[in-house]
Protein backbone atom coordinates (compact mmCIF):
# COMPACT_ATOMS: atom_id res chain seq x y z
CA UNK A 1 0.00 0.00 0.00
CA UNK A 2 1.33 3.25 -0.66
CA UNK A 3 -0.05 7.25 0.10
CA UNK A 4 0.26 9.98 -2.43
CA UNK A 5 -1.25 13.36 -1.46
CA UNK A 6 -2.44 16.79 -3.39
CA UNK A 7 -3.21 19.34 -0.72
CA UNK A 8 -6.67 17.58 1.04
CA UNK A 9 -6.94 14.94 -1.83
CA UNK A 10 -5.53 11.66 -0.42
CA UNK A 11 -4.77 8.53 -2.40
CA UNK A 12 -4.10 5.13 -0.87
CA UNK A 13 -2.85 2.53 -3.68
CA UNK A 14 -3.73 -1.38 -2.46
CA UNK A 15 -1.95 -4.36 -5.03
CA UNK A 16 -0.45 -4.18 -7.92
CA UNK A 17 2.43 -1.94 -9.81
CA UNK A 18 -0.68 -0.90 -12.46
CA UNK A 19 -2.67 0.32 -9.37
CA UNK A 20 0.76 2.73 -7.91
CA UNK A 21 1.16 4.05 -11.90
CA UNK A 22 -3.22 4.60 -11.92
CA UNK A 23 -2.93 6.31 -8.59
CA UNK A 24 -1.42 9.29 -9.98
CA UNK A 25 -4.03 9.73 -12.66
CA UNK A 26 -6.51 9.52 -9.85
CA UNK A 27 -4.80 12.09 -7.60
CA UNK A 28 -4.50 14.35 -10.63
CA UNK A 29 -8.39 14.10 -11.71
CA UNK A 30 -8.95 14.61 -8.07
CA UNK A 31 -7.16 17.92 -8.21
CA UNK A 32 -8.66 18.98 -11.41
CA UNK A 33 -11.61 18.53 -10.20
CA UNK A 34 -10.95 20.53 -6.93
CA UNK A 35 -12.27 17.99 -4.57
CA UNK A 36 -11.13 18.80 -1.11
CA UNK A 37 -10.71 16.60 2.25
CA UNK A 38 -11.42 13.70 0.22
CA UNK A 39 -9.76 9.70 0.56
CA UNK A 40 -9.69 7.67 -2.33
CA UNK A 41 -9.10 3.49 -2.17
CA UNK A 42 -7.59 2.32 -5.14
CA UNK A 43 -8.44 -0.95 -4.51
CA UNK A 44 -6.71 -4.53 -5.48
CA UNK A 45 -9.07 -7.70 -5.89
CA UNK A 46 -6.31 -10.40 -6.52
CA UNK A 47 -7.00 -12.28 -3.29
CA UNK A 48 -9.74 -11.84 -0.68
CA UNK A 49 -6.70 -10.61 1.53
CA UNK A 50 -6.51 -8.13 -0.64
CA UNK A 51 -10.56 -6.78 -0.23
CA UNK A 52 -10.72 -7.52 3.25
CA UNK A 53 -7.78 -4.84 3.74
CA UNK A 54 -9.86 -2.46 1.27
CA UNK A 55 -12.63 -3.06 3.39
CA UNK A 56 -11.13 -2.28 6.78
CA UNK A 57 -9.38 0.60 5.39
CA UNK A 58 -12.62 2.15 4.13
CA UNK A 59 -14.29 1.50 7.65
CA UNK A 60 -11.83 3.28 9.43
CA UNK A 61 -12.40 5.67 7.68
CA UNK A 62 -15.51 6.24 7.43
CA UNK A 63 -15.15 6.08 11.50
CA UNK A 64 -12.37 8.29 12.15
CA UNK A 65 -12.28 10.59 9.36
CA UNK A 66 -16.60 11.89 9.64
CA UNK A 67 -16.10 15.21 7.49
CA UNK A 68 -14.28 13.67 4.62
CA UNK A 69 -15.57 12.06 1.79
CA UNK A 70 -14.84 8.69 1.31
CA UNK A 71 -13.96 6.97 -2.40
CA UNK A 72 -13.97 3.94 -3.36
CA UNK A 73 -12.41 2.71 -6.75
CA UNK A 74 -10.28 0.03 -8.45
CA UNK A 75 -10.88 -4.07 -8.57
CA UNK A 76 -12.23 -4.84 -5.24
CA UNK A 77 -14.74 -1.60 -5.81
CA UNK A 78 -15.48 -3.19 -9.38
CA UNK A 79 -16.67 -6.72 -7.98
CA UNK A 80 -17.92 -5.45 -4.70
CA UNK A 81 -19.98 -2.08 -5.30
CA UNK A 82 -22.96 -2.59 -3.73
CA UNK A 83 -21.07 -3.79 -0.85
CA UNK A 84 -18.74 -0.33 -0.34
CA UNK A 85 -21.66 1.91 -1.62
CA UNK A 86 -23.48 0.22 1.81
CA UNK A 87 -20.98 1.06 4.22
CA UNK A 88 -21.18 4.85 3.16
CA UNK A 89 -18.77 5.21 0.70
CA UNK A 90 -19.05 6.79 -2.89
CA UNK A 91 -17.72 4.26 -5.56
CA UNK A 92 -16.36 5.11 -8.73
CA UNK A 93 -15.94 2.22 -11.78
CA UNK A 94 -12.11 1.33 -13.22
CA UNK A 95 -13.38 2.98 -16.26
CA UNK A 96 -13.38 6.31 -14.61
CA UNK A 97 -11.45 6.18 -12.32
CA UNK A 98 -8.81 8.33 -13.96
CA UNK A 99 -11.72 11.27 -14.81
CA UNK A 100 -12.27 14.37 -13.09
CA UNK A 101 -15.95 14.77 -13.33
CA UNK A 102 -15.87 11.26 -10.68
CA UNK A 103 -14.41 13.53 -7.97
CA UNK A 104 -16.76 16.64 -8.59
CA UNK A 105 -17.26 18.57 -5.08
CA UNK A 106 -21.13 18.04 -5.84
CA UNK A 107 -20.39 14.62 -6.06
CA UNK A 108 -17.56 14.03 -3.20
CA UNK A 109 -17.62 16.46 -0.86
CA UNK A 110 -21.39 15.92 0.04
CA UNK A 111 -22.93 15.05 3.32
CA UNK A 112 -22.05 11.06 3.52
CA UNK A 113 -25.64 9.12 2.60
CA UNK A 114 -26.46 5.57 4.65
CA UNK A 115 -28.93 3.27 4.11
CA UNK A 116 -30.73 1.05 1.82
CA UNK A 117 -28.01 0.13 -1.32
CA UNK A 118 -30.05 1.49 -3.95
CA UNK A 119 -29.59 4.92 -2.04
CA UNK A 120 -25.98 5.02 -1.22
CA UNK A 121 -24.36 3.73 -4.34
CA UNK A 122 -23.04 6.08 -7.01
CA UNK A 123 -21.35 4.67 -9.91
CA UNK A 124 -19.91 6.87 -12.04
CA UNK A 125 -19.70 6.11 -15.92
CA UNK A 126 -16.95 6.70 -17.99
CA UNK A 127 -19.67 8.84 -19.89
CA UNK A 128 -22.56 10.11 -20.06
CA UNK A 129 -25.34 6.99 -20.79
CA UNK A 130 -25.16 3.85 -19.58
CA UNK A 131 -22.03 2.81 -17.56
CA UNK A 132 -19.89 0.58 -20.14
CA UNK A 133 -19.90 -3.02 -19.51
CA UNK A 134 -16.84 -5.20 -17.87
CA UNK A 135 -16.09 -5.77 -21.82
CA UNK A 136 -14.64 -2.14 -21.68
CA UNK A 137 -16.46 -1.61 -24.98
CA UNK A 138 -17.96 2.37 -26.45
CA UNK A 139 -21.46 2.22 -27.24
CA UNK A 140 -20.60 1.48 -30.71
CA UNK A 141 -19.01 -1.81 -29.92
CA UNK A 142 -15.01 -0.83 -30.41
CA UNK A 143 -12.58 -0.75 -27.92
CA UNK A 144 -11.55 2.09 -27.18
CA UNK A 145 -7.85 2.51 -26.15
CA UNK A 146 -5.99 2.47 -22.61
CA UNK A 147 -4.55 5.36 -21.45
CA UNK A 148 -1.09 5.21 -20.01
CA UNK A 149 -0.98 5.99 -16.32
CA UNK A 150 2.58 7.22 -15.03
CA UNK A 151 3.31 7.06 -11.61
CA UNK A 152 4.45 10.23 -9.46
CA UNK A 153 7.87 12.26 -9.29
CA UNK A 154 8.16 11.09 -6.14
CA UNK A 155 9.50 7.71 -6.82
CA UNK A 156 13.09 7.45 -8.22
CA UNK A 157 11.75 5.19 -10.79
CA UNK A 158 8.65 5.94 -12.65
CA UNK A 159 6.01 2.88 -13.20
CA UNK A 160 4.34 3.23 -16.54
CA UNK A 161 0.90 1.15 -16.87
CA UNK A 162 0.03 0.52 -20.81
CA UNK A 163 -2.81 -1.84 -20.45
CA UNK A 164 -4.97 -2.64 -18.90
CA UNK A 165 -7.83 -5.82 -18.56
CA UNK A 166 -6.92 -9.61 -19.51
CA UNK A 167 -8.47 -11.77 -22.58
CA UNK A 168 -7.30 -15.00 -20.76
CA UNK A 169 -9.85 -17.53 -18.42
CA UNK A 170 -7.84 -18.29 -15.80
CA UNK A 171 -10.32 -20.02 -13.70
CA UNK A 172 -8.78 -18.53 -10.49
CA UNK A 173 -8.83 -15.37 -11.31
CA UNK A 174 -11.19 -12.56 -10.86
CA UNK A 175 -9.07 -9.65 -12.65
CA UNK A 176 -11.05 -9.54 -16.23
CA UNK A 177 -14.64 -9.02 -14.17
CA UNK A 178 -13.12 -6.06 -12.47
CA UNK A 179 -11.13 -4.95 -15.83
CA UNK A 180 -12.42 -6.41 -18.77
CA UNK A 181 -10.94 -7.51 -22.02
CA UNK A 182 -6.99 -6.27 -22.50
CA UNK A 183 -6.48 -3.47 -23.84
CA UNK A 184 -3.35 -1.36 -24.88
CA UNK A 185 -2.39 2.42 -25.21
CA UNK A 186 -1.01 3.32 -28.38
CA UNK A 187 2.84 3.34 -28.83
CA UNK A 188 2.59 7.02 -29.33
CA UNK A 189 1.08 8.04 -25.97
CA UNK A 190 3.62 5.79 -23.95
CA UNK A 191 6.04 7.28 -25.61
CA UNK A 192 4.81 11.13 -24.62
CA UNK A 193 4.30 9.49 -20.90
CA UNK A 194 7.81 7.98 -20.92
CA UNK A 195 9.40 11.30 -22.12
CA UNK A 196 7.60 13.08 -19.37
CA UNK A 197 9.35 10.37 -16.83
CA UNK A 198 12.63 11.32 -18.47
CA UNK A 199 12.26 15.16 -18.41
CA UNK A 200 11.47 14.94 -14.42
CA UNK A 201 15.05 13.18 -13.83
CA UNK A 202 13.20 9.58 -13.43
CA UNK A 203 16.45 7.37 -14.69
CA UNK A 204 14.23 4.02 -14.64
CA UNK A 205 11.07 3.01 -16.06
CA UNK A 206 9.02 0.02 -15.24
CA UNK A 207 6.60 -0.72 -17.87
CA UNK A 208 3.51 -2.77 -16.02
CA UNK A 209 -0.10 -3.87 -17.03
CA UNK A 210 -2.41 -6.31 -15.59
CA UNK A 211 -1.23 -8.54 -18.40
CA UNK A 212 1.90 -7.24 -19.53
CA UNK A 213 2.67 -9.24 -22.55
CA UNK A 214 -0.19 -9.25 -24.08
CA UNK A 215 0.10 -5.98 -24.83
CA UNK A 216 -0.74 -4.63 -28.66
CA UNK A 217 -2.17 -7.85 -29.58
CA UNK A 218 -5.44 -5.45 -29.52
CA UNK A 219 -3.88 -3.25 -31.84
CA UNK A 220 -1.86 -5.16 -33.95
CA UNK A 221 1.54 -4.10 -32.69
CA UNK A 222 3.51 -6.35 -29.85
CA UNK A 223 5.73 -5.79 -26.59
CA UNK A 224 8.58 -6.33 -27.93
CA UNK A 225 7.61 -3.26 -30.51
CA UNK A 226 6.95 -1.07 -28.18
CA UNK A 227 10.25 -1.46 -25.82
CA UNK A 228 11.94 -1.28 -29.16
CA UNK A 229 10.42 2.27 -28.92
CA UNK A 230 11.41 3.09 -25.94
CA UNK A 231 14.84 2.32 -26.08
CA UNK A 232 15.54 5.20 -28.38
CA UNK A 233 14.67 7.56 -26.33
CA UNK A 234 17.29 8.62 -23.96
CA UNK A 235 16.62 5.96 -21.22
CA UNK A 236 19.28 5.07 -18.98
CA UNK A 237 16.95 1.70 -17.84
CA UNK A 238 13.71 -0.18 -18.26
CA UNK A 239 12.36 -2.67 -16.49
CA UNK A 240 9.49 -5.29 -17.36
CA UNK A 241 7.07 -5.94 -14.36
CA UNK A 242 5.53 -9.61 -14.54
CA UNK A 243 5.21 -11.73 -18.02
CA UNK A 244 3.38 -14.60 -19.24
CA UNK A 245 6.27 -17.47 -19.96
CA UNK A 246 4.15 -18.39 -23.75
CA UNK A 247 4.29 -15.37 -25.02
CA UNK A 248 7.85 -14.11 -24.47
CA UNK A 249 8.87 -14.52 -28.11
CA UNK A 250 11.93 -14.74 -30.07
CA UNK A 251 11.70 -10.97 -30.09
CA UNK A 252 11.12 -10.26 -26.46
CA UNK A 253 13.86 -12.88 -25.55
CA UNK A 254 16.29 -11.25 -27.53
CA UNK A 255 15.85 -7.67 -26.29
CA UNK A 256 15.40 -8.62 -22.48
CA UNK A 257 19.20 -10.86 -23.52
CA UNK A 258 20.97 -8.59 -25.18
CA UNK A 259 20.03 -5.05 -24.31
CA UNK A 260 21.90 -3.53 -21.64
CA UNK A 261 19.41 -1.15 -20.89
CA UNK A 262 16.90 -3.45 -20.03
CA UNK A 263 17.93 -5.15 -16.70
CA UNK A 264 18.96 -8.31 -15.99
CA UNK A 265 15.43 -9.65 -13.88
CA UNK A 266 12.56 -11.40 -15.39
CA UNK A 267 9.77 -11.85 -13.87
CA UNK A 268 7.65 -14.94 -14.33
CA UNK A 269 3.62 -15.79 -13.80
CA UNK A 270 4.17 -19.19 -13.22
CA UNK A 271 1.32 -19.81 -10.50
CA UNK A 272 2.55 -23.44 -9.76
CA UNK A 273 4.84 -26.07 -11.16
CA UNK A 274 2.42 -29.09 -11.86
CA UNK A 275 1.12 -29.33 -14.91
CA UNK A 276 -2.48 -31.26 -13.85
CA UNK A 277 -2.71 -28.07 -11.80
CA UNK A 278 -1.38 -25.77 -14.71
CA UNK A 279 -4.16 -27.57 -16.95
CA UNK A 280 -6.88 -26.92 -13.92
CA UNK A 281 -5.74 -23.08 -13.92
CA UNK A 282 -6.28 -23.15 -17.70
CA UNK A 283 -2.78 -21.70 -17.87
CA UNK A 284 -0.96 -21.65 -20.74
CA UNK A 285 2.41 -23.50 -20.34
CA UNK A 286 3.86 -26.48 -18.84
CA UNK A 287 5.67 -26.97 -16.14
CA UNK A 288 8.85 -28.28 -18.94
CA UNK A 289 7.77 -24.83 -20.37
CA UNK A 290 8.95 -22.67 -17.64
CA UNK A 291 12.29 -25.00 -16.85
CA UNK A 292 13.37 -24.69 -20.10
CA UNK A 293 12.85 -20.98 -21.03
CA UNK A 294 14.76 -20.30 -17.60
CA UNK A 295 17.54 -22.17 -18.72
CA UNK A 296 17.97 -20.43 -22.00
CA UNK A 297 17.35 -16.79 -20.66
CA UNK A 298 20.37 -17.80 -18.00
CA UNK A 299 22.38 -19.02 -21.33
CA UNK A 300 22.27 -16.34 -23.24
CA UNK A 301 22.41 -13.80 -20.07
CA UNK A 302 23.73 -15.54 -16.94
CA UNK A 303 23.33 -12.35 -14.62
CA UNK A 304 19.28 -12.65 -15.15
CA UNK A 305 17.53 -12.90 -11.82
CA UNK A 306 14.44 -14.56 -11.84
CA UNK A 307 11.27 -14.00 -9.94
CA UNK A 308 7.47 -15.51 -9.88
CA UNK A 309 4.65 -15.36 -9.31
CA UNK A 310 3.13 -18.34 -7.16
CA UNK A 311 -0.26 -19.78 -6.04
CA UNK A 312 -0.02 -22.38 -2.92
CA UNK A 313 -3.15 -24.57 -2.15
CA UNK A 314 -5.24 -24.40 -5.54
CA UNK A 315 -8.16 -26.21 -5.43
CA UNK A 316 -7.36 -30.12 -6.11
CA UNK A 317 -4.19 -30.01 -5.02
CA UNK A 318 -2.50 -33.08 -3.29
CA UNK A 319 0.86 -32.91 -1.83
CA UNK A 320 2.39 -34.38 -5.05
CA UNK A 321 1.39 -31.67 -6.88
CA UNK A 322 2.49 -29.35 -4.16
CA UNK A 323 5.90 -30.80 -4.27
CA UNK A 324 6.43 -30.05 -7.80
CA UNK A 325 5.81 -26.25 -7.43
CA UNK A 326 7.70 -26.29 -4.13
CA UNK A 327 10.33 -27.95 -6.25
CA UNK A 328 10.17 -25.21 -9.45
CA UNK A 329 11.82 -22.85 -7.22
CA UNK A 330 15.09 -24.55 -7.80
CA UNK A 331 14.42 -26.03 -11.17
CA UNK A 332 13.87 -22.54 -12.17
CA UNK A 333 16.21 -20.90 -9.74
CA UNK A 334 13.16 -18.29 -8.26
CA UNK A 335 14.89 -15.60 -5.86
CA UNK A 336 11.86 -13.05 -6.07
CA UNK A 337 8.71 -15.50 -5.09
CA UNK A 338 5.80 -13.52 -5.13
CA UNK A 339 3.77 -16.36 -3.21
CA UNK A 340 0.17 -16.00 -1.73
CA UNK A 341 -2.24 -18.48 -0.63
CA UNK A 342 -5.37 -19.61 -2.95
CA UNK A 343 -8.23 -17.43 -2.29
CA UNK A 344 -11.22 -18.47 -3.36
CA UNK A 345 -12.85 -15.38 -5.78
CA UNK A 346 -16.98 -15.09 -6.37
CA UNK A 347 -17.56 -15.86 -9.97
CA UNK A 348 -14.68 -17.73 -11.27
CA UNK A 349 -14.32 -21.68 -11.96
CA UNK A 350 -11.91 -22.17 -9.79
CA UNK A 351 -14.67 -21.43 -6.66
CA UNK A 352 -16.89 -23.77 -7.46
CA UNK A 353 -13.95 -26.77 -7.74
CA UNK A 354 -12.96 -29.16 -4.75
CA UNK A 355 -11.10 -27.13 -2.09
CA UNK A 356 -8.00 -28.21 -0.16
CA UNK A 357 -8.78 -25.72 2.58
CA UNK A 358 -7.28 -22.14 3.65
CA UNK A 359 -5.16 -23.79 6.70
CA UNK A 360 -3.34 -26.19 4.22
CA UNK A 361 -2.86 -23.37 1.77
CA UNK A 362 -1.21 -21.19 3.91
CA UNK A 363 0.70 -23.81 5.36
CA UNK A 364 1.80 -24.98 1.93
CA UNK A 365 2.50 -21.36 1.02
CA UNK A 366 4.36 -20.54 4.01
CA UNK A 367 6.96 -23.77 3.22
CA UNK A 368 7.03 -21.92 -0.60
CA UNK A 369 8.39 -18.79 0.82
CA UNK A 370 10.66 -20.48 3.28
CA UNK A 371 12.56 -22.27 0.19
CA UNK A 372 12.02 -19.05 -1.85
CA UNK A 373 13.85 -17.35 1.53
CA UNK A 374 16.79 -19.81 1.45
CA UNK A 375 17.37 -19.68 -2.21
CA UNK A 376 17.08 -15.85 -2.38
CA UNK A 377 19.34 -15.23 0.73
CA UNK A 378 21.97 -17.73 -0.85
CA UNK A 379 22.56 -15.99 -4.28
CA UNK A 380 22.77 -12.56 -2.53
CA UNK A 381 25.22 -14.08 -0.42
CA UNK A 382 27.24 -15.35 -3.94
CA UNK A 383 26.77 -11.68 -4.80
CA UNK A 384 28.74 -10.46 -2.33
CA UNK A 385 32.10 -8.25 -3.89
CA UNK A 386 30.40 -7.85 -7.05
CA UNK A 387 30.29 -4.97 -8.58
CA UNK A 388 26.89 -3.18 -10.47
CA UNK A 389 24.92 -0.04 -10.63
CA UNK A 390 22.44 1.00 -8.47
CA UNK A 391 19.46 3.38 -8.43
CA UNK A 392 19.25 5.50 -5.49
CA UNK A 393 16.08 6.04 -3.81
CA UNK A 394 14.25 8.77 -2.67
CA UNK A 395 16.03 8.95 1.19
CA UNK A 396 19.38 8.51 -0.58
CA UNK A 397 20.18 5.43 0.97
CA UNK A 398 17.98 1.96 -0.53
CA UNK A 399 17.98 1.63 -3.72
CA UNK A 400 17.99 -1.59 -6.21
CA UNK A 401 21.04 -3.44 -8.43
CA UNK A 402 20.21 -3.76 -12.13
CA UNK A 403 19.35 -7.36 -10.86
CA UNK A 404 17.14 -5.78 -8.26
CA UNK A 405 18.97 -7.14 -5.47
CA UNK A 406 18.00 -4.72 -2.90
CA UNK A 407 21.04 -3.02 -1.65
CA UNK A 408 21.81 -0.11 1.33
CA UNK A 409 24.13 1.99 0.92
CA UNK A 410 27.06 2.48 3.67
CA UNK A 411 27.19 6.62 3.24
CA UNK A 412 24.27 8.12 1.46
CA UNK A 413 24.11 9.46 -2.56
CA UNK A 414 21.94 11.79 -4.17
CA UNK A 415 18.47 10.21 -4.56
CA UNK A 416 17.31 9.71 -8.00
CA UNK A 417 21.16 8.86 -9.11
CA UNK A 418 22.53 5.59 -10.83
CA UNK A 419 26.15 5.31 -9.34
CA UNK A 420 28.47 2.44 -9.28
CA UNK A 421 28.45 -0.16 -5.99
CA UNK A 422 30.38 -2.45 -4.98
CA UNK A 423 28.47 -5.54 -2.85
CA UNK A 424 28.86 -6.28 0.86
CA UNK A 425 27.60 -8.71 3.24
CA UNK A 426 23.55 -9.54 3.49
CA UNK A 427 22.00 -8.33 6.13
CA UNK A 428 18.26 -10.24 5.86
CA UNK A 429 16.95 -9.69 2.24
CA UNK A 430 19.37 -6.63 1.42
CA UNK A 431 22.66 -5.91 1.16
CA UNK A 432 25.15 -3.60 2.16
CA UNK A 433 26.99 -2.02 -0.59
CA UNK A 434 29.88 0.60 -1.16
CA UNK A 435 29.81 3.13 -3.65
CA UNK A 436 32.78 3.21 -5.76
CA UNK A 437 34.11 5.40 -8.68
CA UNK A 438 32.61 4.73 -11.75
């Protein structure tokens, strides 16, 4: 969760890198709109963790905060509406949650209405008419494009969303109700929102989207295109957020393997390493898949850290199965495990098959991040002496290797800078590090 604030406008970000980039867009309609002493939850909906914390943000609140208007927006806001709109809260769709008319004063800064649903819920459309369906379609049936949402200046590195919504059926996931069908922002205006990250003194971008390399397959371009693009603009580094393992292609692979600017850490959704579960997810690669596309990105580029995404306890799971994702993080040499427990999400397949119980998936997820712990906390430990580049945060001291090993440094640098380190000994899940002359 982070906390970005215009004068009495408050945003609080919950989930993903998409939501952080969106939150700025949200802060900015906000202040366009000249709402004052109002909260808005940009909300995540990836696990029920995820909308409980949503939820019990928004009630305190509502509680402790009486003469501010309370918004509600984002995935959790999307599947639950009726739900937030009950508690006293004004919600506002995905779809607009990036427009200033959502935040008028009329509309925000009003007495706060309780009661029956029908009463309290305001969901504001995109445009005027009917509010567009989860399909993200215009009235006349197109799709219209994304926008690109750039995170704030006050990161060091600037997250750039450019699109949005999934065409995949994952049958554990509850992302395309809340977002839709993918789409993608055109080359063009990533490009104008990259610039703008490059004009502020942001020496990093991290491109993101709730599925990431999909992107342009709704407008007949591709990922690889587009961070073609990119690189010739005068960008010191980019970094890819998460990526389907099927649809890195021979293009893709060769740009995250051979271009220096783009740094050396791939990150994987993998979700598990069976393949009867794999099948059950409806994912779209094997378990042999993943194995063997690590292996060849570590070939061809050997300082490539690898990260993934992980589900623990999916429905039908027996410890067999369990054992083979436990044992993908060596097989595929994981050091970044982002590992959660199977939540069960309203509306999607995946609810309505066998469960193996929330005490056995945390449990199982739990032993997941313990060997994700142990393998991380050795390679840092390998790392130690090396010698890299590191971008320095905003309090001049943390800051992250092109591998993103998370580093501290041992006298502080001016925040936003790249300078050269040299790596000392772990301490946890960072590491000390020495800035030398470059």
């Amino acid at each position: 969760m982070s906390v970005a604030e215009a004068g009495r406008v408050e945003v609080v970000n919950f989930g993903c890198r998409l939501n952080l980039a969106e939150g700025e867009a949200i802060r900015a309609a906000a202040t366009r709109a000249t709402a004052r002493d109002t909260i808005v939850f940009n909300s995540c909906a990836v696990t029920d963790e995820a909308v409980r914390q949503t939820r019990q943000a928004v009630r305190r609140a509502l509680r402790e905060r009486p003469d501010t208007a309370v918004v509600v927006t984002g995935c959790a806001a999307e599947l639950e509406a009726e739900r937030f709109a009950a508690m006293g809260a004004r919600v506002v769709r995905n779809e607009a949650k990036g427009l200033a008319e959502s935040y008028l004063q009329n509309s925000c800064a009003s007495p706060r209405r309780r009661g029956p649903i029908s009463d309290g819920l305001e969901i504001v459309p995109a445009e005027d008419g009917p509010p567009p369906s989860r399909g993200n379609t215009d009235i006349l049936g197109a799709t219209p494009p994304y926008t690109p949402a750039l995170s704030g200046a006050d990161h060091a590195r600037a997250f750039l969303g450019v699109q949005t919504g999934c065409s995949h059926s994952c049958t554990f996931c509850a992302t395309v109700l809340a977002r839709g069908a993918a789409r993608s922002a055109t080359v063009e205006s990533i490009l104008t929102a990259a610039r703008t990250a490059i004009d502020r003194g942001q020496r990093e971008i991290v491109l993101t989207g709730v599925d990431l390399a999909s992107y342009g397959d709704d407008s007949g371009t591709s990922l690889a295109a587009l961070v073609e693009a990119l690189l010739r603009l005068p960008l010191e580094r980019l970094r890819l957020s998460s990526l389907d393992p099927d649809r890195i292609d021979d293009g893709l692979f060769a740009l995250l393997t051979q271009d220096a600017r783009i740094m050396p850490h791939v990150h994987l959704s993998l979700q598990a390493g069976d393949d009867m579960v794999l099948t059950r997810m409806k994912r779209r690669h094997r378990r042999a898949d993943a194995v063997r596309l690590v292996e060849r990105l570590k070939a061809a580029r050997p300082e490539i850290a690898i990260g993934a995404d992980l589900i623990a306890g999916f429905p039908t799971e027996d410890a067999a199965m369990f054992a083979n994702s436990l044992a993908l993080i060596d097989d595929c040499d994981i050091v970044f495990g982002h590992i959660f427990p199977y939540s069960a999400r309203s509306g999607t397949p995946a609810a309505r098959m066998p469960q193996v119980g929330r005490g056995v998936a945390r449990e199982r997820a739990a032993r997941l991040r313990e060997a994700n712990a142990r393998r991380r906390h050795a390679w840092l430990d390998r790392l130690r002496g090396s010698t890299t580049t590191m971008l320095v945060e905003r309090d001049g001291r943390t800051g992250h290797a092109e591998n993103f090993a998370a580093l501290t440094l041992t006298a502080p640098a001016e925040p936003g800078a790249i300078v050269p380190v040299r790596a000392g000994a772990r301490d946890g899940d960072r590491m000390n590090a020495e800035r030398i002359s470059g």
